[in-house]
Structures are given as structure tokens and as C-alpha cells.
PDB file of N, CA and C in Angstrom:
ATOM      1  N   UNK A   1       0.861  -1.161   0.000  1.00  0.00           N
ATOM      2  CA  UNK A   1       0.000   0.000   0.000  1.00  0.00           C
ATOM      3  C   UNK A   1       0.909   1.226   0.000  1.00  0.00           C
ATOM      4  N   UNK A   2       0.469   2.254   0.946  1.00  0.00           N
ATOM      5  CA  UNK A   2       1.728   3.180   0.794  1.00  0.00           C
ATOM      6  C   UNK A   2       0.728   4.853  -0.109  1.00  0.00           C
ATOM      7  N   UNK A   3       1.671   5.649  -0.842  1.00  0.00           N
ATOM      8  CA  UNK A   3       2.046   6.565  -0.927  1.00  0.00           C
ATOM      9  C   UNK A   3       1.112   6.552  -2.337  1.00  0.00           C
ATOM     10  N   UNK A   4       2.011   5.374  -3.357  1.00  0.00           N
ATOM     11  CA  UNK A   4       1.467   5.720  -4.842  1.00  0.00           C
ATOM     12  C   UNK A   4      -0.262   5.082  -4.485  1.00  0.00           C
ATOM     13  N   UNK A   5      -0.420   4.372  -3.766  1.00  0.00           N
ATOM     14  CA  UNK A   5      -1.872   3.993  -3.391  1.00  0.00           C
ATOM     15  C   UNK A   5      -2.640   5.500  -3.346  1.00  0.00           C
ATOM     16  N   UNK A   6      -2.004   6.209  -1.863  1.00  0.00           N
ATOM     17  CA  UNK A   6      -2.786   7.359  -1.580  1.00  0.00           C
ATOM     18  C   UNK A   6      -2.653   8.299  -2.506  1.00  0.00           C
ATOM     19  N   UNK A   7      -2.289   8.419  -3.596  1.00  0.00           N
ATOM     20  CA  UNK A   7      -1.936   9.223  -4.486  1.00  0.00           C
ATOM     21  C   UNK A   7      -2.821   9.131  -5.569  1.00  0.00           C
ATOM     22  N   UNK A   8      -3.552   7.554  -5.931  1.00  0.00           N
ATOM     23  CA  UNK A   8      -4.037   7.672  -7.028  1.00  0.00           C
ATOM     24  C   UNK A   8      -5.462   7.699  -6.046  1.00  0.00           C
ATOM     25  N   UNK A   9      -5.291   6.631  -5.322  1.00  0.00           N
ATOM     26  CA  UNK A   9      -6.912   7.226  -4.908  1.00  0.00           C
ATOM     27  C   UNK A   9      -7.292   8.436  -4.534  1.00  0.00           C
ATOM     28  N   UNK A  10      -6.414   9.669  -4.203  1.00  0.00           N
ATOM     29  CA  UNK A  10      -6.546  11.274  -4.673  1.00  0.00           C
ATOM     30  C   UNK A  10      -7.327  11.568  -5.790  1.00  0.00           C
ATOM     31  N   UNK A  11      -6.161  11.196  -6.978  1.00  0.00           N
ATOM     32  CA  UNK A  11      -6.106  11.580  -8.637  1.00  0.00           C
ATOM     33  C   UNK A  11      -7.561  11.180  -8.865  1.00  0.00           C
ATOM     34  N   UNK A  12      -8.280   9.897  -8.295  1.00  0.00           N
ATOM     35  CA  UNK A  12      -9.330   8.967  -8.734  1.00  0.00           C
ATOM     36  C   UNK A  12     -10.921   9.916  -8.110  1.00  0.00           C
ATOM     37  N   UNK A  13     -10.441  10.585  -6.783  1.00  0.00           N
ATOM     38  CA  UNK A  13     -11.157  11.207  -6.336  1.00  0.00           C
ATOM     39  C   UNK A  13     -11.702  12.417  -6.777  1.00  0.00           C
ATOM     40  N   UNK A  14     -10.466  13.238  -6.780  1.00  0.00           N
ATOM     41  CA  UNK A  14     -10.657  14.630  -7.945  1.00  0.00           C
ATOM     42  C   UNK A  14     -11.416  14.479  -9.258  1.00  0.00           C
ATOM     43  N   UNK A  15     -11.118  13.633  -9.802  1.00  0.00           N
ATOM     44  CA  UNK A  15     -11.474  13.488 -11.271  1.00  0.00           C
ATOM     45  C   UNK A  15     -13.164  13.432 -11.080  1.00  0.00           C
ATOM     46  N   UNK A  16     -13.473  12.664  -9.846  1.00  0.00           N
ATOM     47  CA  UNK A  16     -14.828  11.997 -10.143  1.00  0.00           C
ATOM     48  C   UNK A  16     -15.790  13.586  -9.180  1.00  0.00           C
ATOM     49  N   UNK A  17     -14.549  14.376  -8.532  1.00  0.00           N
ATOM     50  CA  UNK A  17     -15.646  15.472  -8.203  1.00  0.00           C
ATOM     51  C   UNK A  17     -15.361  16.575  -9.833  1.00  0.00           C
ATOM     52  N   UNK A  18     -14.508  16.123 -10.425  1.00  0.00           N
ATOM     53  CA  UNK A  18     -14.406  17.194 -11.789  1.00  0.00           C
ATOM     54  C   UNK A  18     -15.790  16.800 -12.309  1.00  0.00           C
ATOM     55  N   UNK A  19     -16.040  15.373 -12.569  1.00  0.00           N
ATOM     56  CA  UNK A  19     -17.102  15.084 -13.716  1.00  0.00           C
ATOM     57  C   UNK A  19     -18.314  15.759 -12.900  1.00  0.00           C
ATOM     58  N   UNK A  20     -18.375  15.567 -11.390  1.00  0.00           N
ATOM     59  CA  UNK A  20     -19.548  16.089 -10.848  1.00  0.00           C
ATOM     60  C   UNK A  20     -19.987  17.478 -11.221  1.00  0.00           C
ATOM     61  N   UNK A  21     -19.128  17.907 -11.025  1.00  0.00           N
ATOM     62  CA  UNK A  21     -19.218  20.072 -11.173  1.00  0.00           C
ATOM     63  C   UNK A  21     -19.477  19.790 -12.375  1.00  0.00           C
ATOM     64  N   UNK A  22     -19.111  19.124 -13.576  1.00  0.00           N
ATOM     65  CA  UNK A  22     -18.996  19.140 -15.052  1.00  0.00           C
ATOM     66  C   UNK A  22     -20.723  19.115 -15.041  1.00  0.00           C
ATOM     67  N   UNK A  23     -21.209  17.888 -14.269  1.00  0.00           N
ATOM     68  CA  UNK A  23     -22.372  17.725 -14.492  1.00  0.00           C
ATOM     69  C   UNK A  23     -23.043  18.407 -14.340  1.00  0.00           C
ATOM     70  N   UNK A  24     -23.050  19.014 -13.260  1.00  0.00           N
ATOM     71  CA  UNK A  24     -23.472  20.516 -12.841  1.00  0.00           C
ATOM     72  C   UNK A  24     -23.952  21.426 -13.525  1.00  0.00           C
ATOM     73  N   UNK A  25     -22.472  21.604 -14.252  1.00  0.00           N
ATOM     74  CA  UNK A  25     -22.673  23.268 -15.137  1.00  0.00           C
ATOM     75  C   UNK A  25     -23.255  22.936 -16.092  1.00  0.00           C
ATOM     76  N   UNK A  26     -23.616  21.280 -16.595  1.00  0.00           N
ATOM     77  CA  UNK A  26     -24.336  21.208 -18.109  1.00  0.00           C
ATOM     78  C   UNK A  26     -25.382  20.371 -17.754  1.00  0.00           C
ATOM     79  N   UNK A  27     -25.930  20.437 -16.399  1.00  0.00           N
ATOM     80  CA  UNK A  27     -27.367  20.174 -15.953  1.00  0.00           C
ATOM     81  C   UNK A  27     -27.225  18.693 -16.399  1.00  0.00           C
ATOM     82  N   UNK A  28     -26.468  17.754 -16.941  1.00  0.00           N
ATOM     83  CA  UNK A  28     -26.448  15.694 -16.958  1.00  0.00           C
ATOM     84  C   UNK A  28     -26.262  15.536 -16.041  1.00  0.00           C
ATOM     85  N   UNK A  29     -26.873  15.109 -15.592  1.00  0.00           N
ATOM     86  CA  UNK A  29     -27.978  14.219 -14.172  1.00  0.00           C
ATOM     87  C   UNK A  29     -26.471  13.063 -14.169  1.00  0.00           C
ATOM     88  N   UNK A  30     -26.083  12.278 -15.303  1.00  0.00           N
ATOM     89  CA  UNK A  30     -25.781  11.072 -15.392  1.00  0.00           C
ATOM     90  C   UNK A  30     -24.298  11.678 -15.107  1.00  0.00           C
ATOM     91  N   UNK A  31     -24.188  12.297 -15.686  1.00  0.00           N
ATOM     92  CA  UNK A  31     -22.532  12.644 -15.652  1.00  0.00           C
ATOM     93  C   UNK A  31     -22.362  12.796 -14.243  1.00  0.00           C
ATOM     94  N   UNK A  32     -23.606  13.778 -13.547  1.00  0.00           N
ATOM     95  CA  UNK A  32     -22.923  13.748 -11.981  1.00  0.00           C
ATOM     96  C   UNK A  32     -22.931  12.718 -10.819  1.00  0.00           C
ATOM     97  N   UNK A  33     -24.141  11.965 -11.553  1.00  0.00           N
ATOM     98  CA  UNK A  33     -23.850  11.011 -10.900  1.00  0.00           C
ATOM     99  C   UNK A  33     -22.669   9.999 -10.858  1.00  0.00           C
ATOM    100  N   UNK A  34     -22.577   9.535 -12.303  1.00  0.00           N
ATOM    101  CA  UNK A  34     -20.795   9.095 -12.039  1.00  0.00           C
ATOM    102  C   UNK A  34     -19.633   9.814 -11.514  1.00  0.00           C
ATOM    103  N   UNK A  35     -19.388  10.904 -11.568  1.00  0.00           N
ATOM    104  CA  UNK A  35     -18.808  11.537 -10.556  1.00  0.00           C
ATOM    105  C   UNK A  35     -19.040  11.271  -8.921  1.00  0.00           C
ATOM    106  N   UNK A  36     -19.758  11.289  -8.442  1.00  0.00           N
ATOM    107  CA  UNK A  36     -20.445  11.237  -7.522  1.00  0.00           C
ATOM    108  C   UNK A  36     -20.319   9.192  -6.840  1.00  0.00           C
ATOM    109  N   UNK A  37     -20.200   8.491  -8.457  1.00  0.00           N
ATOM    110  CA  UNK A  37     -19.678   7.359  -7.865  1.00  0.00           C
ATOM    111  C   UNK A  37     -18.220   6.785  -8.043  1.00  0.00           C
ATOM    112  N   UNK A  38     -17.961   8.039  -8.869  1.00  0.00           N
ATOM    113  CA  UNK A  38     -16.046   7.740  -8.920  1.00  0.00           C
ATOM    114  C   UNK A  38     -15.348   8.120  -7.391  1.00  0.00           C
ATOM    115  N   UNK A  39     -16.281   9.225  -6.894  1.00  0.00           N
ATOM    116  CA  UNK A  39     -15.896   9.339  -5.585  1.00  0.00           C
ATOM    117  C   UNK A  39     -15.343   8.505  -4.230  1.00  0.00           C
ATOM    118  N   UNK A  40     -17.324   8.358  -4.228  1.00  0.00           N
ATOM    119  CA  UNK A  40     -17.694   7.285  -3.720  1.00  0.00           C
ATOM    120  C   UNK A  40     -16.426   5.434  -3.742  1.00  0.00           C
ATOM    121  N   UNK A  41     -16.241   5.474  -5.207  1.00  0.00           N
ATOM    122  CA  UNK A  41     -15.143   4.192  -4.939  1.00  0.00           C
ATOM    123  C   UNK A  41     -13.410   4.756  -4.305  1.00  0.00           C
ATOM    124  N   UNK A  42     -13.654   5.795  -4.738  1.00  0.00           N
ATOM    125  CA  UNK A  42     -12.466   6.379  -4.505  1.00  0.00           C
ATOM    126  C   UNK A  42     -11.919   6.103  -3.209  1.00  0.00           C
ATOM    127  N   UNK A  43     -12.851   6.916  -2.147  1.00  0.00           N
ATOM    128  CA  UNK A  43     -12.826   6.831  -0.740  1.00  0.00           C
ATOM    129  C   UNK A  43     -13.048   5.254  -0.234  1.00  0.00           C
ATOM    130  N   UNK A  44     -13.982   4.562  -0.646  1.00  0.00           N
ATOM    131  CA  UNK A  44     -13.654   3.266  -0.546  1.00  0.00           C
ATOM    132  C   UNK A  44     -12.506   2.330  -0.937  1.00  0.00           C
ATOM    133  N   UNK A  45     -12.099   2.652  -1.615  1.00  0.00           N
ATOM    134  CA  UNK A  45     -10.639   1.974  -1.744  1.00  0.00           C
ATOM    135  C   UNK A  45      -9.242   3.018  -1.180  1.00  0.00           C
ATOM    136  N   UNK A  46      -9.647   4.244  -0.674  1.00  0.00           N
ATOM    137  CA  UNK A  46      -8.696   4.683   0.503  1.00  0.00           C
ATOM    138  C   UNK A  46      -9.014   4.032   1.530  1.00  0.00           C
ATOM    139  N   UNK A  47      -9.789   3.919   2.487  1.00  0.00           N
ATOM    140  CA  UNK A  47     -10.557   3.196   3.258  1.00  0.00           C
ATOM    141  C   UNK A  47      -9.824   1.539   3.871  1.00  0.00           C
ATOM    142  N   UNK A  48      -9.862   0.776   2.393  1.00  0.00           N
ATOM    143  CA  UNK A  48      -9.078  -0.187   2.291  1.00  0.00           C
ATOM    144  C   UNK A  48      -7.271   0.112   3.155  1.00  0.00           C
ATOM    145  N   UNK A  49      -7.391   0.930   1.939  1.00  0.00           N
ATOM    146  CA  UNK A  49      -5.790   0.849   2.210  1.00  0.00           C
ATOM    147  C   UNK A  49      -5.330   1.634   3.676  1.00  0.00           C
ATOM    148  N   UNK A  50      -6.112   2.085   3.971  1.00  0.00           N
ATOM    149  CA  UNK A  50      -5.840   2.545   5.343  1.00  0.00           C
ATOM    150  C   UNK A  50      -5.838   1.551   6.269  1.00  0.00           C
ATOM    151  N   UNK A  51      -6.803   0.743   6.093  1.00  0.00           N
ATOM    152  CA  UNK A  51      -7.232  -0.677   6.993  1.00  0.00           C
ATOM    153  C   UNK A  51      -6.034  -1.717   6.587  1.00  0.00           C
ATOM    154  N   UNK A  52      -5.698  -2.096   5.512  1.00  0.00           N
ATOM    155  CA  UNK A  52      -4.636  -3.128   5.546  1.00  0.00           C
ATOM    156  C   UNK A  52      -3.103  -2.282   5.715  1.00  0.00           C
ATOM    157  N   UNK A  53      -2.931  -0.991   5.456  1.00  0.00           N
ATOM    158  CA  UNK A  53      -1.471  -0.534   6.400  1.00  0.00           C
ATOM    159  C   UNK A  53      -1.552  -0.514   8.051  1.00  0.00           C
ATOM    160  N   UNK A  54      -2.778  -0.316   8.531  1.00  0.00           N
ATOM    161  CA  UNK A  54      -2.969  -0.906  10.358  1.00  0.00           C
ATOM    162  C   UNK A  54      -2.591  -1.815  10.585  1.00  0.00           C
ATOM    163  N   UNK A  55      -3.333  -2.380   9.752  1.00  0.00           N
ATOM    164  CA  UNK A  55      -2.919  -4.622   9.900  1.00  0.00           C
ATOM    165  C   UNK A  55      -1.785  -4.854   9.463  1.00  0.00           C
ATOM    166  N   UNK A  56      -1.054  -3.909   8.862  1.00  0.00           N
ATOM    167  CA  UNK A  56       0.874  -4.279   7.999  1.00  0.00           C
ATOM    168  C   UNK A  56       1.216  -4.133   9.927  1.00  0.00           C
ATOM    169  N   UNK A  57       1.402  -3.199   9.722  1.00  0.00           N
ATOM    170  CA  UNK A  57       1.810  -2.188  11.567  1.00  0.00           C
ATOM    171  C   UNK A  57       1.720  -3.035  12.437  1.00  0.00           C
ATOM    172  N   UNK A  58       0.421  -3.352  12.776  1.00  0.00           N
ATOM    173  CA  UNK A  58       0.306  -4.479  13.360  1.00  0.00           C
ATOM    174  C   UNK A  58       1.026  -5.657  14.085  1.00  0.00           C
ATOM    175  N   UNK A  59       0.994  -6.042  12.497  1.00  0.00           N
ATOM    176  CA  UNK A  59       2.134  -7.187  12.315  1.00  0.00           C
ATOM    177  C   UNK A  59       3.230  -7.039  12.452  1.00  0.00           C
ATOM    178  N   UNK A  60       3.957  -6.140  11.919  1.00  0.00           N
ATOM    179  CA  UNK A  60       5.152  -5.441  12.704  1.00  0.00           C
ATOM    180  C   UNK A  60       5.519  -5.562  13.762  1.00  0.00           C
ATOM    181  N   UNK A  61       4.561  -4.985  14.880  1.00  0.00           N
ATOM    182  CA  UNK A  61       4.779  -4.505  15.905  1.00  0.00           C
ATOM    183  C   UNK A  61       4.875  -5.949  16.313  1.00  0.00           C
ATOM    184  N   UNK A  62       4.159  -7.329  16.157  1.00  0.00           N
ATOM    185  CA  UNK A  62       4.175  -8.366  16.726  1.00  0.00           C
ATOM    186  C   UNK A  62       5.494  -8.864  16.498  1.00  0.00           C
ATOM    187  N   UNK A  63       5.898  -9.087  14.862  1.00  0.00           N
ATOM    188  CA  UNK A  63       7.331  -9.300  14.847  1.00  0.00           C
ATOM    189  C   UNK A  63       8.637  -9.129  15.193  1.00  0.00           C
ATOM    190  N   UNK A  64       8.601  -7.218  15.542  1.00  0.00           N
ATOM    191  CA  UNK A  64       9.537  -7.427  16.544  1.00  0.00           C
ATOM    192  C   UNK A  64       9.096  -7.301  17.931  1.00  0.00           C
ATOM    193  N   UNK A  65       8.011  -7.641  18.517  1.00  0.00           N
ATOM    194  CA  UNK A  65       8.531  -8.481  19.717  1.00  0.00           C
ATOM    195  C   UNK A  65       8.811  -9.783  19.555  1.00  0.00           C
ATOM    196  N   UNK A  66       8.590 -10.317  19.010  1.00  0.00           N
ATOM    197  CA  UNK A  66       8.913 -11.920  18.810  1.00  0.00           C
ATOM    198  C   UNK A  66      10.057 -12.042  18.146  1.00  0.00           C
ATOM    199  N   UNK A  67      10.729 -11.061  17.697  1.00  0.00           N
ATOM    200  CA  UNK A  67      12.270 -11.466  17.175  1.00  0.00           C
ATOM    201  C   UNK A  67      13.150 -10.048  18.987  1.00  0.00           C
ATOM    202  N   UNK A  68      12.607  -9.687  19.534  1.00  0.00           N
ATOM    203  CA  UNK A  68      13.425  -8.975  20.422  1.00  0.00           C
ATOM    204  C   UNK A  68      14.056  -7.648  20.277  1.00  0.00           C
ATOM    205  N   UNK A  69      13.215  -6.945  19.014  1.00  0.00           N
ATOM    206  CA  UNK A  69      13.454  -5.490  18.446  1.00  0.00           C
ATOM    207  C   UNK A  69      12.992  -4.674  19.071  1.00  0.00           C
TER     208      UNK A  69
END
């Protein structure tokens, strides 16, 4: 996970509030709504990756106590 993760799920986020405003200013219902669900996955797959770098850490933290770090 990491950095280029949080980076695109940014890029993935922006884009899907661009199409929203897009939709906006030209009144397509549809356009904003996909915006609106590019978001939506966006933050859900930050979400993710927030949850499995805890559980990396985690594990970490177990390993070195069990190796004496």
C-alpha cells in the first residue's frame, strides 16, 4: 500500500468530483452522478488501504517483539 496507493486514490477522487461540477454546469444528471460514484469508490478503496497498512503495523509490531526489536 503506501504513498502511490494514496496518491491515485486522490487523482481517482478529484477526477470523479471534476465530472460532478462538469455535471453541474451542463445540468447531466448522469454525468454527476458518475462523478459522484467515482468518488464514492475512490474513498472506498482509501478506506481499504488505510485498513490493511494498520494490519501491515500491526504485524510489525508483533514481529519485533517476537524477534526482540
Amino acid at each position: 500500500m503506501g504513498t502511490t496507493d494514496d496518491a491515485k486514490n486522490k487523482a481517482e477522487e478529484l477526477k470523479g468530483r471534476g465530472k460532478e461540477a462538469a455535471g453541474s454546469l451542463t445540468d447531466d444528471q448522469s454525468l454527476k452522478n458518475e462523478g459522484k460514484g467515482d468518488q464514492a469508490h475512490a474513498q472506498g478503496k482509501q478506506k481499504i488501504t488505510e485498513a490493511a497498512d494498520a494490519v501491515k503495523g500491526k504485524i510489525d509490531d508483533v514481529k519485533d517483539k517476537l524477534t526482540g526489536h
